[in-house]
C-alpha atoms as a PDB file:
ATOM      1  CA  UNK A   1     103.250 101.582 113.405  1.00  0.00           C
ATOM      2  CA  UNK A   2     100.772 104.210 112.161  1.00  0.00           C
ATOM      3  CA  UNK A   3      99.475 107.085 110.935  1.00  0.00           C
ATOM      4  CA  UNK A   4      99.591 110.426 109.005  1.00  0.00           C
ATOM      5  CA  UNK A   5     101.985 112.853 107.508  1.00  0.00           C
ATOM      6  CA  UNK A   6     100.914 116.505 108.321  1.00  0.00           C
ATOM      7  CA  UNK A   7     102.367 119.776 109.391  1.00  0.00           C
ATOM      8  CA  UNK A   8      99.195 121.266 110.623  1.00  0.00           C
ATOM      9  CA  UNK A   9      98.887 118.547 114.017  1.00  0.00           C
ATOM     10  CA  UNK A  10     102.582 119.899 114.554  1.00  0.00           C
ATOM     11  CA  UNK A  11     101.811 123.188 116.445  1.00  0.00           C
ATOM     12  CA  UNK A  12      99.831 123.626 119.211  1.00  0.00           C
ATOM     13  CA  UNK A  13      96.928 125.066 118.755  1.00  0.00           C
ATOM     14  CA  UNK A  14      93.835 125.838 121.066  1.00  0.00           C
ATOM     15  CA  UNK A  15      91.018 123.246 122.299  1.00  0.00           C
ATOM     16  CA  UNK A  16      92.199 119.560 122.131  1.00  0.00           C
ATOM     17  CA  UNK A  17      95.749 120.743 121.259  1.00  0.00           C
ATOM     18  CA  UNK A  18      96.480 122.777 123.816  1.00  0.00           C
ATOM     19  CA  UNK A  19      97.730 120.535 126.042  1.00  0.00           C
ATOM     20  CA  UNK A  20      95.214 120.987 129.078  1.00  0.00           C
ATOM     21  CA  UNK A  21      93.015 117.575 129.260  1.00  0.00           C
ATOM     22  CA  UNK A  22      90.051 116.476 131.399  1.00  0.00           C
ATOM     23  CA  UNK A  23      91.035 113.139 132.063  1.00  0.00           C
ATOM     24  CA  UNK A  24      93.289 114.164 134.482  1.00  0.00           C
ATOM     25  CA  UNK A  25      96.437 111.666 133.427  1.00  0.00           C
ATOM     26  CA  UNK A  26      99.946 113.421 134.380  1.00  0.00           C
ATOM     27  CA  UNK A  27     102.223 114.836 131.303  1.00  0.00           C
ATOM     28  CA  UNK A  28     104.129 111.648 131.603  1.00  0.00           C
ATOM     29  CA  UNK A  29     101.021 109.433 131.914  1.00  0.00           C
ATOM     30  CA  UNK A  30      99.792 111.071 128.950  1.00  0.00           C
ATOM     31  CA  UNK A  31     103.164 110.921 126.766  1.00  0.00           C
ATOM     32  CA  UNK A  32     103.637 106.889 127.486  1.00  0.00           C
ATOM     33  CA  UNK A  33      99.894 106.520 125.915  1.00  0.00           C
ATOM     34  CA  UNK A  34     100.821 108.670 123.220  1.00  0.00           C
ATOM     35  CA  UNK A  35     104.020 106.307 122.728  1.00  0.00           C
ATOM     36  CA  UNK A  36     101.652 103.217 121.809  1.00  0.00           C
ATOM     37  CA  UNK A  37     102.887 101.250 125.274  1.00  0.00           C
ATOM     38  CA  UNK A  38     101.280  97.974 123.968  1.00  0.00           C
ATOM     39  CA  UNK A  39     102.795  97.758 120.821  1.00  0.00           C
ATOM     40  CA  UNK A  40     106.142  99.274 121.421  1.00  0.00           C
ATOM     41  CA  UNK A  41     106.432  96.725 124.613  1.00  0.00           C
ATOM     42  CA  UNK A  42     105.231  93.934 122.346  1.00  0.00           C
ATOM     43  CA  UNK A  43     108.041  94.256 119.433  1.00  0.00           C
ATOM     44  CA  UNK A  44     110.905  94.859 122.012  1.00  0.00           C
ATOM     45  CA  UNK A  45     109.984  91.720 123.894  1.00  0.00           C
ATOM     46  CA  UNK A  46     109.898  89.832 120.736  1.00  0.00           C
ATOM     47  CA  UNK A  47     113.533  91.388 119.938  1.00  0.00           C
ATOM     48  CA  UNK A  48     114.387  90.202 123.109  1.00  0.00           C
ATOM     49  CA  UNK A  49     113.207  86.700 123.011  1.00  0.00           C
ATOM     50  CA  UNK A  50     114.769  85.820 119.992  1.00  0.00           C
ATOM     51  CA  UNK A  51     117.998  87.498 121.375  1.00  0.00           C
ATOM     52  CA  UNK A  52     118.256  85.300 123.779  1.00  0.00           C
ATOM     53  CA  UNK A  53     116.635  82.169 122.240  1.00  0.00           C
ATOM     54  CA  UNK A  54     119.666  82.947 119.708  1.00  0.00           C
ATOM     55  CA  UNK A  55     122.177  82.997 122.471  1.00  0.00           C
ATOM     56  CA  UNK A  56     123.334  86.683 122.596  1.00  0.00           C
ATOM     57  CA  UNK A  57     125.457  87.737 125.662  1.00  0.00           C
ATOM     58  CA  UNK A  58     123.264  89.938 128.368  1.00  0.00           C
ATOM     59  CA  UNK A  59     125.298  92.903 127.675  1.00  0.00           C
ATOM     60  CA  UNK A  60     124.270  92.628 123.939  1.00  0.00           C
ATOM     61  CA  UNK A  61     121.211  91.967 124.477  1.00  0.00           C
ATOM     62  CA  UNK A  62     120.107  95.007 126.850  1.00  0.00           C
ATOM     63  CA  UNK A  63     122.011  96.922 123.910  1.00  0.00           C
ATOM     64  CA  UNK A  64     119.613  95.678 121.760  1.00  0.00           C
ATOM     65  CA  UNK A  65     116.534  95.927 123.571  1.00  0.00           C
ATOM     66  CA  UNK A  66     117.265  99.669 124.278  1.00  0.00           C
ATOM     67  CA  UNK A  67     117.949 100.296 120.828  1.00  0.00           C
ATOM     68  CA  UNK A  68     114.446  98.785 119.415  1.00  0.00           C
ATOM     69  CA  UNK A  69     112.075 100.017 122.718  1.00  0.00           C
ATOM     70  CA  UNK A  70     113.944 103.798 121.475  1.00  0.00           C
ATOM     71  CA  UNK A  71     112.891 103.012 117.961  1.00  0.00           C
ATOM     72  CA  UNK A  72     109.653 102.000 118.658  1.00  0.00           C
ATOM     73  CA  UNK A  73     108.922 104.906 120.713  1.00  0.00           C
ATOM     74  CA  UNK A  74     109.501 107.244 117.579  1.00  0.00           C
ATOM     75  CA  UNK A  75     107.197 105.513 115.409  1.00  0.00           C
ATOM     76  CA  UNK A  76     104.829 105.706 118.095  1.00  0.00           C
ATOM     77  CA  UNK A  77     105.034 109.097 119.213  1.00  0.00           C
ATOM     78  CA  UNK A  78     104.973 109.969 115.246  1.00  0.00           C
ATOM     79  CA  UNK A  79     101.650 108.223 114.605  1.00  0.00           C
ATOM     80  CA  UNK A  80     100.100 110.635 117.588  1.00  0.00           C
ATOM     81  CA  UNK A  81     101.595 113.259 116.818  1.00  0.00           C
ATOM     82  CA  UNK A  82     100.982 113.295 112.949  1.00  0.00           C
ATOM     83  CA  UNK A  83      97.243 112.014 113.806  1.00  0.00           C
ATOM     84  CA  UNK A  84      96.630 114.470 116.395  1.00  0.00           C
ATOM     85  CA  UNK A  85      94.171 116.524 114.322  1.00  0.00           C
ATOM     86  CA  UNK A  86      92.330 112.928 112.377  1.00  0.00           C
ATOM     87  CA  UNK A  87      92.032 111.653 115.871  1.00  0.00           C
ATOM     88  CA  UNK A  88      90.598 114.609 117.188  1.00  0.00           C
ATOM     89  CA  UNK A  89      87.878 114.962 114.017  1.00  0.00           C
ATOM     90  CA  UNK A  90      86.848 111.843 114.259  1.00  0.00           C
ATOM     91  CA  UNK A  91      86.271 111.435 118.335  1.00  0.00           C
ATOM     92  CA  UNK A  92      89.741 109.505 119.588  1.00  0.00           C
ATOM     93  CA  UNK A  93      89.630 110.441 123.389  1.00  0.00           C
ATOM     94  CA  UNK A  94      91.577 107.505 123.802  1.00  0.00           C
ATOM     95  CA  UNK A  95      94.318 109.955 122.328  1.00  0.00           C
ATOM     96  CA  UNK A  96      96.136 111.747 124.813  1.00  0.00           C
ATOM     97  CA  UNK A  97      96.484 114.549 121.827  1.00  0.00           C
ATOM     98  CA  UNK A  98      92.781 114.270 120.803  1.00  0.00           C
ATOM     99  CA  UNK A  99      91.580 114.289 124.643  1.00  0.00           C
ATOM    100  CA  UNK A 100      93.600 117.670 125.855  1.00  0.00           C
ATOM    101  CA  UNK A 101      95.933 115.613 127.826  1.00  0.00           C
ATOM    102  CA  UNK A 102      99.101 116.518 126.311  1.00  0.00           C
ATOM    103  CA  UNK A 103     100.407 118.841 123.277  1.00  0.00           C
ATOM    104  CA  UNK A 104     101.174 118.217 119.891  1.00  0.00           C
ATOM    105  CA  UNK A 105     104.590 120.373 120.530  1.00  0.00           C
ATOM    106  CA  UNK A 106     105.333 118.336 123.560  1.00  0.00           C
ATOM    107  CA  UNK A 107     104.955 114.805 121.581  1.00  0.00           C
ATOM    108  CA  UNK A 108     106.681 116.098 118.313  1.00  0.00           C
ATOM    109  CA  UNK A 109     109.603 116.499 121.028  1.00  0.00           C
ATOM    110  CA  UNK A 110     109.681 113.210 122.376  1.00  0.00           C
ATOM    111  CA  UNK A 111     110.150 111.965 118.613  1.00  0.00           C
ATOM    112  CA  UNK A 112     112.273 114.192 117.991  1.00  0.00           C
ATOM    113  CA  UNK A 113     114.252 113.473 120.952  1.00  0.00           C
ATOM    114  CA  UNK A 114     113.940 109.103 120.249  1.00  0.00           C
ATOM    115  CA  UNK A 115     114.733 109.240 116.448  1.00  0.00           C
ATOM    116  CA  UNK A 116     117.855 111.311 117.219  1.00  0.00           C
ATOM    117  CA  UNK A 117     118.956 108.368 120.181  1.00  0.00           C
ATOM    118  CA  UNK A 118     117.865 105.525 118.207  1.00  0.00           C
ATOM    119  CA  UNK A 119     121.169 106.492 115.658  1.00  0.00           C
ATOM    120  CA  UNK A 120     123.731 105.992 118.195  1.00  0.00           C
ATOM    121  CA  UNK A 121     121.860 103.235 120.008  1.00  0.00           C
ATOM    122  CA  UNK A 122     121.663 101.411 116.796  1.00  0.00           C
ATOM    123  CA  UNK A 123     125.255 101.746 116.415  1.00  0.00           C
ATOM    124  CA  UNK A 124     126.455 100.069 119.665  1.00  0.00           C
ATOM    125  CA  UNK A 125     125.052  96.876 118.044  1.00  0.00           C
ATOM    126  CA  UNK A 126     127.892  96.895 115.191  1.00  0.00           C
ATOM    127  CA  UNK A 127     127.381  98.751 111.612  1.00  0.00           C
ATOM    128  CA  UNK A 128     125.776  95.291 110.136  1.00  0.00           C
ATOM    129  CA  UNK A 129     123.022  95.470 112.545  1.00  0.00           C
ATOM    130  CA  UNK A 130     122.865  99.041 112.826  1.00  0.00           C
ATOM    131  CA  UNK A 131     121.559  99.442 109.067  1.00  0.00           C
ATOM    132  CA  UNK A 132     118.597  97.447 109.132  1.00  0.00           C
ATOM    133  CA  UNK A 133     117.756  98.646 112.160  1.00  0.00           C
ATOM    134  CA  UNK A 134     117.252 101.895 111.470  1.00  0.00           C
ATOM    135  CA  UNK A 135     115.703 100.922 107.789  1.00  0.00           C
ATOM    136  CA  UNK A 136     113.075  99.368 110.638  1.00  0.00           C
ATOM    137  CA  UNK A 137     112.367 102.197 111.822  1.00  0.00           C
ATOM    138  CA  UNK A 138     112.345 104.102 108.784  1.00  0.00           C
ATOM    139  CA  UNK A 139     109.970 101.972 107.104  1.00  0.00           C
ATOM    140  CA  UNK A 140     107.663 102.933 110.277  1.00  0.00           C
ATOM    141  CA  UNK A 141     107.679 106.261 110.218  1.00  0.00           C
ATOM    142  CA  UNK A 142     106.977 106.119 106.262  1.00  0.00           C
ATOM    143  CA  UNK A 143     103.785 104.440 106.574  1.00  0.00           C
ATOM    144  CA  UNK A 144     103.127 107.267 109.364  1.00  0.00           C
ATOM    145  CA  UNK A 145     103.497 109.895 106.847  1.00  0.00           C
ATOM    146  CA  UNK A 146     101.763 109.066 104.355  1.00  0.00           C
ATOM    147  CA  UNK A 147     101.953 104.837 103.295  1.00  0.00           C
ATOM    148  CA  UNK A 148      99.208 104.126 105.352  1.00  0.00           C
ATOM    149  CA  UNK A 149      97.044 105.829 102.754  1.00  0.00           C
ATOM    150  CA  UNK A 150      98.016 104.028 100.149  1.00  0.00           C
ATOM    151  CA  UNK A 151      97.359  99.843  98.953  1.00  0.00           C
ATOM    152  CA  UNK A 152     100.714  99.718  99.862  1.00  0.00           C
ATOM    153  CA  UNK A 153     100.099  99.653 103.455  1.00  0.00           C
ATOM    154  CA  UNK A 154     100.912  96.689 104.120  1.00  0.00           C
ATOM    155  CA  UNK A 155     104.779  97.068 102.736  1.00  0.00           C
ATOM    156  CA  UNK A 156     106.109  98.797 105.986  1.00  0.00           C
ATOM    157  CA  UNK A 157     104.538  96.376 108.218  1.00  0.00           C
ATOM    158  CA  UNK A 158     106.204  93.403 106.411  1.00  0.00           C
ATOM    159  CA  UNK A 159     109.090  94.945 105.492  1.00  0.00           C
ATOM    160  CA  UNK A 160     109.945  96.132 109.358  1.00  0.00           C
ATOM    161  CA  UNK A 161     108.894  92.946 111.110  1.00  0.00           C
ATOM    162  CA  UNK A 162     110.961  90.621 108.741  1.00  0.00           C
ATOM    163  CA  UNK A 163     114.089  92.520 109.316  1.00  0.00           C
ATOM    164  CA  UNK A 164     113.964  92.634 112.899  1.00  0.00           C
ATOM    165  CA  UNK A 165     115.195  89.009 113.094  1.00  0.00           C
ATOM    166  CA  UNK A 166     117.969  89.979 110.955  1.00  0.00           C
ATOM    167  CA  UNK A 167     118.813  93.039 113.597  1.00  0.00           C
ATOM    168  CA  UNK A 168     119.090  90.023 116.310  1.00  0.00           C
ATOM    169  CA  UNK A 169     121.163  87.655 114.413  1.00  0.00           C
ATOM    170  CA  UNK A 170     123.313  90.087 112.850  1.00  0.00           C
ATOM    171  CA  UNK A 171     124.273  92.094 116.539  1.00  0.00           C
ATOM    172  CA  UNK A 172     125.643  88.961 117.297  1.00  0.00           C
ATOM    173  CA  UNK A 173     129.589  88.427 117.732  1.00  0.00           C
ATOM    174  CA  UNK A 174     130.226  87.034 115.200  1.00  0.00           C
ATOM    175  CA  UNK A 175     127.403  88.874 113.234  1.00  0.00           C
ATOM    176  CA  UNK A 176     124.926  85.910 111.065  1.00  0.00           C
ATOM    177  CA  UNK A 177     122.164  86.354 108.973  1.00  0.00           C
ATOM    178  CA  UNK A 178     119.035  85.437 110.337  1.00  0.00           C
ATOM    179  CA  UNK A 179     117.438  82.129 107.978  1.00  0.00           C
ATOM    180  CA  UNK A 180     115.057  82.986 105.351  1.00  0.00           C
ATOM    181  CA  UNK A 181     111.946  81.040 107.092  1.00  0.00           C
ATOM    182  CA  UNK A 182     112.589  83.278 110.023  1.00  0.00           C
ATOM    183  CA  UNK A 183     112.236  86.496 107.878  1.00  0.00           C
ATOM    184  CA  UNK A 184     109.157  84.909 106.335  1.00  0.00           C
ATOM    185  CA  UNK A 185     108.229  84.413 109.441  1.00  0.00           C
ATOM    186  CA  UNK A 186     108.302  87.740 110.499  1.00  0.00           C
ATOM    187  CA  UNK A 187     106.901  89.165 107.449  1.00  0.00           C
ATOM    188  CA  UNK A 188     104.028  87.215 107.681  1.00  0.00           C
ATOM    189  CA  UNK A 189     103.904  88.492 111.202  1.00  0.00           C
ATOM    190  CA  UNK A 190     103.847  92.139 110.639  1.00  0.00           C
ATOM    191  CA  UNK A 191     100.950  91.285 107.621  1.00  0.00           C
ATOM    192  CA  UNK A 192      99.011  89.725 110.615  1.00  0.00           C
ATOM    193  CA  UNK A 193      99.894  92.954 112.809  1.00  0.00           C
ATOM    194  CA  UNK A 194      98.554  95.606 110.213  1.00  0.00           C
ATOM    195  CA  UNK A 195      95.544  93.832 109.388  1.00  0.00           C
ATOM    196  CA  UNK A 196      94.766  93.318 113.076  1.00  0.00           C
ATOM    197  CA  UNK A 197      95.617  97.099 113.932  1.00  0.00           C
ATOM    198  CA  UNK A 198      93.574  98.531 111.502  1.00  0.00           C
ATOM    199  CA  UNK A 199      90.328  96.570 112.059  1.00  0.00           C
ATOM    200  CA  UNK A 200      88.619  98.458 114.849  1.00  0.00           C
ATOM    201  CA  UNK A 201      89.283 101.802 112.673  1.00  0.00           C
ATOM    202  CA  UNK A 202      87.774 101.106 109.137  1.00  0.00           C
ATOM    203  CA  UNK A 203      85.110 103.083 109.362  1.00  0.00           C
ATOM    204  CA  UNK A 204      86.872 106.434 111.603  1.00  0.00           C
ATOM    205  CA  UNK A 205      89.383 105.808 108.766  1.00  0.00           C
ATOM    206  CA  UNK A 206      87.397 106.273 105.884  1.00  0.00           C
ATOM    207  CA  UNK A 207      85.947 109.381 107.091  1.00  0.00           C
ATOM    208  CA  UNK A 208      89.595 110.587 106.779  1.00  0.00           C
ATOM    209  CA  UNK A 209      90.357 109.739 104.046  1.00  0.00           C
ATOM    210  CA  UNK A 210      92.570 106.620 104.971  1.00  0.00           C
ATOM    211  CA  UNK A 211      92.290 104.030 102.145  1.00  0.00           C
ATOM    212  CA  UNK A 212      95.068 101.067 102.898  1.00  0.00           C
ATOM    213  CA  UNK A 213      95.292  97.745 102.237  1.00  0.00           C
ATOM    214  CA  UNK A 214      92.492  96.494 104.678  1.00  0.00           C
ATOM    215  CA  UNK A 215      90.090  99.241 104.188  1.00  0.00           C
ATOM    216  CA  UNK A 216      90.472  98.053 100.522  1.00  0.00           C
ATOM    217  CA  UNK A 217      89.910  94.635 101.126  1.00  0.00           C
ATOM    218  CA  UNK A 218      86.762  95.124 104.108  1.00  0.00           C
ATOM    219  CA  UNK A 219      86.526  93.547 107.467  1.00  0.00           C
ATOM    220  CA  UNK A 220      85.781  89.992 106.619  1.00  0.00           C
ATOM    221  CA  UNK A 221      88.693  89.382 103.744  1.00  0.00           C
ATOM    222  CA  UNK A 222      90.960  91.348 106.048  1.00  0.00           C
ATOM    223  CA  UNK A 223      90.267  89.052 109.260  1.00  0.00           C
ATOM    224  CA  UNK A 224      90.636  86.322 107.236  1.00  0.00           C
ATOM    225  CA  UNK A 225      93.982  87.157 105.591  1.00  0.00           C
ATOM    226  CA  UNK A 226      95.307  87.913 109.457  1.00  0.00           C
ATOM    227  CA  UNK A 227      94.679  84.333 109.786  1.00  0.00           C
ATOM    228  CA  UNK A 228      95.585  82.705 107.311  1.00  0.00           C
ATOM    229  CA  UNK A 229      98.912  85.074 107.369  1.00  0.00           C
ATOM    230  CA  UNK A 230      99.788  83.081 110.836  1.00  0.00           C
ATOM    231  CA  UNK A 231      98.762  80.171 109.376  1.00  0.00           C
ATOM    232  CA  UNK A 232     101.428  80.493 106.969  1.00  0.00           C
ATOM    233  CA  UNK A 233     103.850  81.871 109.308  1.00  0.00           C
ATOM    234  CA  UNK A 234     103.512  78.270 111.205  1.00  0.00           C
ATOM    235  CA  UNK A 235     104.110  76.182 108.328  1.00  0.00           C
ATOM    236  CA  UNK A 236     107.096  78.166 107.143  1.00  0.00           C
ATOM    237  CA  UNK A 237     108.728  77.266 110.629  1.00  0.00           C
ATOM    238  CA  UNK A 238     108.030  74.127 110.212  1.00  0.00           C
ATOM    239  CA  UNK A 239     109.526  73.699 106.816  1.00  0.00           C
ATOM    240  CA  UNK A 240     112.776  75.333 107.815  1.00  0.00           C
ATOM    241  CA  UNK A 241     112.864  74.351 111.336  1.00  0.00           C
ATOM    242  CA  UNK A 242     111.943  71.183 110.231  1.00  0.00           C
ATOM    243  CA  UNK A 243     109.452  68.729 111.570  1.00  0.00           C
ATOM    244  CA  UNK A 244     109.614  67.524 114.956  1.00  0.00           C
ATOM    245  CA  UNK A 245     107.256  67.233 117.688  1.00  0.00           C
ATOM    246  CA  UNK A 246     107.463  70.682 118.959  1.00  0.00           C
ATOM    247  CA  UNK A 247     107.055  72.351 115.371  1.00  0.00           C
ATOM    248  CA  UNK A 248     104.060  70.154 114.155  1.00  0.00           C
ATOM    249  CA  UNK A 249     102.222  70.596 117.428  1.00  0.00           C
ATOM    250  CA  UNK A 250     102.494  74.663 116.526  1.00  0.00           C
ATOM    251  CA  UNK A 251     101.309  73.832 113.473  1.00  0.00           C
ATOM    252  CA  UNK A 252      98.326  71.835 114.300  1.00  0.00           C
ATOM    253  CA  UNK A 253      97.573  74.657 117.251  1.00  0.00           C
ATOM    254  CA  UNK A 254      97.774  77.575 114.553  1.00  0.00           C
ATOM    255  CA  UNK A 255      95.431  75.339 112.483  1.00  0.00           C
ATOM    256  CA  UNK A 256      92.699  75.177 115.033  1.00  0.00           C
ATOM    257  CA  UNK A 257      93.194  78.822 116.325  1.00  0.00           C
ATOM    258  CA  UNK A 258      92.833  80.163 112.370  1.00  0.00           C
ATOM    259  CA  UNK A 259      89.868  77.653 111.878  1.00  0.00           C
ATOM    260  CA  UNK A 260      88.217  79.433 114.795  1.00  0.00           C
ATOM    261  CA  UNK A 261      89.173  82.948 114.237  1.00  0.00           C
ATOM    262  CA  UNK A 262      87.443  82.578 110.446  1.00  0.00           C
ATOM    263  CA  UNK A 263      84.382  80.873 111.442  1.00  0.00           C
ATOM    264  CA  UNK A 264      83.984  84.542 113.865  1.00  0.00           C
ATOM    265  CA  UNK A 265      85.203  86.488 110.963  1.00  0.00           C
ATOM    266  CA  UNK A 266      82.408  85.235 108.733  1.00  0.00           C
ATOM    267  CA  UNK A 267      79.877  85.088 111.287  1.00  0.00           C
ATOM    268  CA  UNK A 268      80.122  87.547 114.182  1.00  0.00           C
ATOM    269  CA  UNK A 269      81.213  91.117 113.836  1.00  0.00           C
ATOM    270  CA  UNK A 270      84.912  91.378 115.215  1.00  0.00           C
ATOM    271  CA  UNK A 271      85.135  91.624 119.394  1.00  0.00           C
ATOM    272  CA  UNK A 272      87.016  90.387 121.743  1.00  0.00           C
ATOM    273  CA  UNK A 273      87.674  86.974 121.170  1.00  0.00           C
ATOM    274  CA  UNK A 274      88.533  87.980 117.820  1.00  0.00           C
ATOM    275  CA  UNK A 275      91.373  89.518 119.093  1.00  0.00           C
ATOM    276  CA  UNK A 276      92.591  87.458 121.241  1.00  0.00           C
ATOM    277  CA  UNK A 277      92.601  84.709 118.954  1.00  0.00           C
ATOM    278  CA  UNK A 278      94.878  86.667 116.434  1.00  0.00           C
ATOM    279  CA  UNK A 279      97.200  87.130 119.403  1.00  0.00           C
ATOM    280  CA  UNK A 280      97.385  83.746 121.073  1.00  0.00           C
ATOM    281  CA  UNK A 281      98.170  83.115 116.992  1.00  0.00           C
ATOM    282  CA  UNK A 282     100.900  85.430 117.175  1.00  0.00           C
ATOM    283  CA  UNK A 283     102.315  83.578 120.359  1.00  0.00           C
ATOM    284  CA  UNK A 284     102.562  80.563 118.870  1.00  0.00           C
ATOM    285  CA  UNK A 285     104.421  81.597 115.728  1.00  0.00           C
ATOM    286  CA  UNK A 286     106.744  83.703 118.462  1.00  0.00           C
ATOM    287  CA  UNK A 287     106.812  80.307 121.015  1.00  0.00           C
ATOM    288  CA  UNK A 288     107.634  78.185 117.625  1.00  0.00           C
ATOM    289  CA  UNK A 289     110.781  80.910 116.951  1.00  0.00           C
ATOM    290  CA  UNK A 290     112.476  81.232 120.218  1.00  0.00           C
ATOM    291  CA  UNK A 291     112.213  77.192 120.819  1.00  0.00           C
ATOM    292  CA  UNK A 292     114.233  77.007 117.158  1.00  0.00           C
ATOM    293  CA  UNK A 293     117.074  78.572 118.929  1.00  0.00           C
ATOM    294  CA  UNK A 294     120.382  78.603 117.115  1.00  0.00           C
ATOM    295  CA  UNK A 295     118.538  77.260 114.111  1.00  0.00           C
ATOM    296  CA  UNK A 296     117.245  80.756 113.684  1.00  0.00           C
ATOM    297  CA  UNK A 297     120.779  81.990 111.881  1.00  0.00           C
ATOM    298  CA  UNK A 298     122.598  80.754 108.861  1.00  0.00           C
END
């Protein structure tokens, strides 16, 4: 989830808007990197996952994977095309938008297009799943517009990734709401998600005026707090899961992987490893859900 609200990155325009790029990726090449591939394929898989791990029928659960890839795909292609102009101020050629590779008009479409779909494809999953679904996705595309800017950035994030397991349990048959260690769960998730996202950008987003959460807080306290947020994340599954071998081995894993990832925070300026340690984190809080199986509903 990302970016800005403005009506001036939603026309084309000459130069970097115009649609004719250097890189030399096809229109469709350049719309899926405008979509945010990585993280729209990450949050449907995890929808998945706990679909099945939950024990949703495989027609349900295709339902339900179309419906969140769809959604995901709109809040993606809204961050690009809302940023289109930041990105191309402050030097993001790694933007299809910002490097010539593909409109603004042409992305705007494809939004257009998935936040239209992602209505009915919500609805296939039943009316009780259907509404926090698309409150999901609302809550992403309002930190695109303008949340992001605000110390309140870190509301959508939270607020999106804690419903999803409530999407999953409740487009079950009969629908169940999902337990509340499982929503903390993926609240704390989401926390880890925006301060992770936002890390390699303080500085670009500064420039622009972006002043969220993180960019509040600094790199270090930041890093640390995405640690310590799937720290927590562990320990609230295994307080609700409750403790068995599988559970306390996540949490003794999560414990070792945060106690790393801090030491680099406070010592090393963030790379790589960094990274990856915040999402082999991630995997065992996701790992830890999907092995709690039915215990994930009420």
């Amino acid at each position: 989830m990302s970016k800005l609200h403005g009506d001036d990155a939603s026309d084309d325009a000459n130069g970097p808007f115009d649609g004719h790029g250097s890189r030399g990726r096809s229109p469709i090449e350049a719309l899926v990197g405008a979509s945010h591939p990585g993280p729209t394929v990450a949050v449907t898989a995890l929808a998945v996952i706990l679909s099945i791990a939950t024990g949703l029928e495989l027609p349900r659960i295709i339902e339900l994977g179309l419906a969140v890839f769809v959604g995901q795909l709109a809040i993606g292609w809204s961050n690009d095309w809302l940023d289109a102009r930041r990105d191309s101020a402050v030097g993001r050629t790694d933007k299809p938008i910002a490097a010539g590779e593909i409109s603004a008009r042409s992305v705007r479409t494809a939004f257009i297009v998935a936040a239209v779909a992602t209505i009915p494809l919500s609805f296939l999953l039943g009316v009780d799943a259907a509404i926090p679904h698309l409150v999901l996705v609302a809550s992403g595309l309002a930190y695109n517009i303008g949340v992001k800017k605000t110390a309140y950035s870190w509301l959508p994030y939270m607020l999106s990734f804690g419903l999803l397991p409530t999407v999953v349990t409740l487009a079950g048959r009969p629908p169940a709401e999902a337990e509340w260690w499982v929503i903390a769960t993926g609240a704390l998730l989401g926390l880890a998600a925006h301060l992770t996202n936002v890390l390699p950008d303080l500085d670009a987003d500064r420039k622009t005026g972006i002043r969220g959460l993180p960019h509040r807080l600094g790199l270090r306290p930041s890093g640390v707090a995405a640690f310590v947020s799937l720290l927590v994340a562990s320990l609230a599954i295994l307080v609700g899961a409750g403790p068995h071998i599988v559970t306390v081995a996540g949490l003794v894993l999560s414990v070792a992987v945060a106690a790393i990832g801090i030491r680099l925070v406070l010592t090393r300026p963030p790379g790589r490893l960094l990274f990856q340690l915040i999402i082999v984190g991630a995997l065992i809080d996701v790992l830890l859900l999907a092995l709690s199986g039915s215990r994930l509903k009420v």
